[in-house]
C-alpha atoms as a PDB file:
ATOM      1  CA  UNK A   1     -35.341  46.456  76.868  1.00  0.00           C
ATOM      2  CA  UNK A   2     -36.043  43.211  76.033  1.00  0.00           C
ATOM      3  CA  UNK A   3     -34.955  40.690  73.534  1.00  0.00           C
ATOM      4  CA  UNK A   4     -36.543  37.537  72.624  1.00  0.00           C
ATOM      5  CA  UNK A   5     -34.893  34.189  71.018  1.00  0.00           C
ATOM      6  CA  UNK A   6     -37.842  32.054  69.114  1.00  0.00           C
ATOM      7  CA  UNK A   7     -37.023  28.786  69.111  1.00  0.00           C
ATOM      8  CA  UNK A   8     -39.172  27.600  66.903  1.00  0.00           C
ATOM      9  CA  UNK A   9     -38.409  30.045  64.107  1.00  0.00           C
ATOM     10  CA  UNK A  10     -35.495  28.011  63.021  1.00  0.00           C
ATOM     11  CA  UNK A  11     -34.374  28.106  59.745  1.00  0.00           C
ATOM     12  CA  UNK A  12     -31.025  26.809  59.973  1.00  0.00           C
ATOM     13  CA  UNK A  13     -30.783  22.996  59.166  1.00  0.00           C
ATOM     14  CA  UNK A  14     -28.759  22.667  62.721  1.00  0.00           C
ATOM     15  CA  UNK A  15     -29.120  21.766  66.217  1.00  0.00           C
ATOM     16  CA  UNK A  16     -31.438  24.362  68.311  1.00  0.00           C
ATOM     17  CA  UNK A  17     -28.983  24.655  71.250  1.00  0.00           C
ATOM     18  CA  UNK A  18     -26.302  25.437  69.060  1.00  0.00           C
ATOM     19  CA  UNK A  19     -28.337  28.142  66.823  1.00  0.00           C
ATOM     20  CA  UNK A  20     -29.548  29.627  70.519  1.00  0.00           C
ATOM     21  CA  UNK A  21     -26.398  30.054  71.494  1.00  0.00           C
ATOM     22  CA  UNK A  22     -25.109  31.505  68.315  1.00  0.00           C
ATOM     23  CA  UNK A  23     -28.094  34.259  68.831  1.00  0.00           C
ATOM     24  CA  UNK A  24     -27.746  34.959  72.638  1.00  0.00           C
ATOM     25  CA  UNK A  25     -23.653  35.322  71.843  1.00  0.00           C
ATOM     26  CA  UNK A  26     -24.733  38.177  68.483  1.00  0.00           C
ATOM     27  CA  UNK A  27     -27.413  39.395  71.025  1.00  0.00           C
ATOM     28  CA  UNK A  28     -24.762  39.280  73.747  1.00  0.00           C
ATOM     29  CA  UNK A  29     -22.191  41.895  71.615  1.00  0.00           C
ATOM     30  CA  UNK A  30     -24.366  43.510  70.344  1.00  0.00           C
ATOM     31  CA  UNK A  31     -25.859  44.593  73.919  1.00  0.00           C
ATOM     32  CA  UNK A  32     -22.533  45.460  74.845  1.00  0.00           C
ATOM     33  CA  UNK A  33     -22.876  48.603  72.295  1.00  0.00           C
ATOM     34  CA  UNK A  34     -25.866  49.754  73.657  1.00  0.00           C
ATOM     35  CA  UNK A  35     -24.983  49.668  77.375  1.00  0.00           C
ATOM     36  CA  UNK A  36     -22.066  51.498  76.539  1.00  0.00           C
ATOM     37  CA  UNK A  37     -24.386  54.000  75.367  1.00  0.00           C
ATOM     38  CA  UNK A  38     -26.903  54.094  77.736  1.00  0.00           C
ATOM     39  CA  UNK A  39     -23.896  54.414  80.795  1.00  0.00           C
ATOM     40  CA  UNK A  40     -22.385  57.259  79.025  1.00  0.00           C
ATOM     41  CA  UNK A  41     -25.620  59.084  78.313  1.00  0.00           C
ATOM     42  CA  UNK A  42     -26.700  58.061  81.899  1.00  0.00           C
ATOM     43  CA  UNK A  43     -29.941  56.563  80.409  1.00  0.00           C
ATOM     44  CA  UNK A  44     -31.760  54.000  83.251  1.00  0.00           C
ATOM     45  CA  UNK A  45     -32.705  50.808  81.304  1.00  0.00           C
ATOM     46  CA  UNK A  46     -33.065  47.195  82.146  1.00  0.00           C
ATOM     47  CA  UNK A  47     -32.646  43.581  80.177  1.00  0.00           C
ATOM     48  CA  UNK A  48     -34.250  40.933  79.982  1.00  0.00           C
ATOM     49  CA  UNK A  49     -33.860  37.991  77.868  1.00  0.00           C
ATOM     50  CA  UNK A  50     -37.230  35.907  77.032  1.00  0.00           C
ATOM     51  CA  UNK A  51     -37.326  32.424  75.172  1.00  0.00           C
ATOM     52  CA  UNK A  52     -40.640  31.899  73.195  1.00  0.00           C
ATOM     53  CA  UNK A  53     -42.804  33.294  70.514  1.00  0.00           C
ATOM     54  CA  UNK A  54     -41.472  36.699  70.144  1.00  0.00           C
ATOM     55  CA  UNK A  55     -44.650  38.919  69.001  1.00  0.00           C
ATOM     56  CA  UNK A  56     -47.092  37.458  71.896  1.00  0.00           C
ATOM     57  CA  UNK A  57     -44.169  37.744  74.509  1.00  0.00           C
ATOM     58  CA  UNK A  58     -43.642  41.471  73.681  1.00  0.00           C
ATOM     59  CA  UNK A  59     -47.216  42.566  73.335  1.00  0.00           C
ATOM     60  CA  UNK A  60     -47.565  40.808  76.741  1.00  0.00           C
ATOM     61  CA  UNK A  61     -44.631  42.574  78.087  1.00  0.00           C
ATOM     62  CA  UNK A  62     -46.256  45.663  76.446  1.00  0.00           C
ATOM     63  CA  UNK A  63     -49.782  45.469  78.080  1.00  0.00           C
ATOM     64  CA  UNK A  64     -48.533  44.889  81.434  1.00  0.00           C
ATOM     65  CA  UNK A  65     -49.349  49.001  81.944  1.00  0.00           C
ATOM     66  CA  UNK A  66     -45.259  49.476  82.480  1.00  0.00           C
ATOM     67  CA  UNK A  67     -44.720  50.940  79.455  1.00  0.00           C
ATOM     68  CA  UNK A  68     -45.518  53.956  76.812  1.00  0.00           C
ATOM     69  CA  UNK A  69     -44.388  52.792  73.496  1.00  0.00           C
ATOM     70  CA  UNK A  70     -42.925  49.818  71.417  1.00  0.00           C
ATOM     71  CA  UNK A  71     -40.021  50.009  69.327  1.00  0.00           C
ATOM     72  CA  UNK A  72     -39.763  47.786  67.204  1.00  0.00           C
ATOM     73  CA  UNK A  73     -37.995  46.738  63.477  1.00  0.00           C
ATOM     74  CA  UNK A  74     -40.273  47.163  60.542  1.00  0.00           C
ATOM     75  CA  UNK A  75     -38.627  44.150  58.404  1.00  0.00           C
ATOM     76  CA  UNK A  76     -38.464  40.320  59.065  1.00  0.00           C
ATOM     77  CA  UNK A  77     -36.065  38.370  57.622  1.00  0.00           C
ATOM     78  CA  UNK A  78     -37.904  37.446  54.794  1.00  0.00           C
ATOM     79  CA  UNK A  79     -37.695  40.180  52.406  1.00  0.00           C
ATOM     80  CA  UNK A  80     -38.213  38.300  48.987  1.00  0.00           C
ATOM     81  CA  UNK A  81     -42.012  38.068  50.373  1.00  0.00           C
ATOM     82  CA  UNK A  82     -41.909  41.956  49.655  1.00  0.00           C
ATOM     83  CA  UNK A  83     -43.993  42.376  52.742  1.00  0.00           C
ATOM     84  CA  UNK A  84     -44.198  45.973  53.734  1.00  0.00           C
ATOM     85  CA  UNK A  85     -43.410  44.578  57.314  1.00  0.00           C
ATOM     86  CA  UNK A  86     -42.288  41.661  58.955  1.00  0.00           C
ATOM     87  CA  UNK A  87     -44.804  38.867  60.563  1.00  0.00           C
ATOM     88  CA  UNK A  88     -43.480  39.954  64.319  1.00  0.00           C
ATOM     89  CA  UNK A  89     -43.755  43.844  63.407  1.00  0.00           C
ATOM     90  CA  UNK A  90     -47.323  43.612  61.742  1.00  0.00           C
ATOM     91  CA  UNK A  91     -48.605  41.632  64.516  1.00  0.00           C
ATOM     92  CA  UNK A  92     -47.560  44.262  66.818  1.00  0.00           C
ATOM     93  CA  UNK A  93     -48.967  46.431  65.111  1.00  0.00           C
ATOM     94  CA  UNK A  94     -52.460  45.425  64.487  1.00  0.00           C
ATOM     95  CA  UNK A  95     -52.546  44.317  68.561  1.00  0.00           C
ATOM     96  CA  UNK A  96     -50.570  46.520  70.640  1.00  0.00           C
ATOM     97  CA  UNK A  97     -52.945  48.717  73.207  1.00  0.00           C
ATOM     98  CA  UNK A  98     -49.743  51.163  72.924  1.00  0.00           C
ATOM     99  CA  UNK A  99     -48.329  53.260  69.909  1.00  0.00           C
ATOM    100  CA  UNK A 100     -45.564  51.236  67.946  1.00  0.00           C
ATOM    101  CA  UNK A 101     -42.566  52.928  66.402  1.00  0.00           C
ATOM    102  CA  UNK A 102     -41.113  51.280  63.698  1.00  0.00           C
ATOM    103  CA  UNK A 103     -37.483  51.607  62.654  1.00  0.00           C
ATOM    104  CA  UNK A 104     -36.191  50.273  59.084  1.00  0.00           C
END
């Protein structure tokens, strides 16, 4: 598993080091959830946390050969574009080497 924080994608009118940590702490509970579901479904999994831009640092993750699929979102956060997908989720898409699965 792996979860990336973008820096540079913003769009609060705040201080970056206090909007990162505001993400890594709603990453943080929400990762509790799923590792309480993994451990009681005794499913093997590991975490890591990546800062940078978050479609190249996932396809890069994803064409390192350790891996069969992508899951990913299908929606960004801007839905009053009425994109079909979100920017990170269409660039996976069109430049994965591996099949993505898209969740809404």
């Amino acid at each position: 598993m792996i979860h990336v924080i973008d820096p540079n994608r913003m769009e609060e009118d705040i201080l970056p080091s206090v909007i990162n940590e505001i993400k890594y702490n709603q990453f943080e509970e929400k990762y509790k959830e799923i590792k309480e579901f993994y451990q009681t479904n005794q499913i093997h999994h590991t975490l890591e946390v990546k800062e940078g831009n978050i479609a190249d640092l996932i396809l890069e993750e994803a064409n390192s050969g350790k891996y069969d699929a992508i899951v990913i979102g299908a929606m960004g956060k801007k839905k009053f574009l009425k994109l079909e997908f979100g920017h990170v989720s269409d660039k996976i898409l069109k430049e994965s080497s591996i099949p993505v699965i898209l969740v809404k």
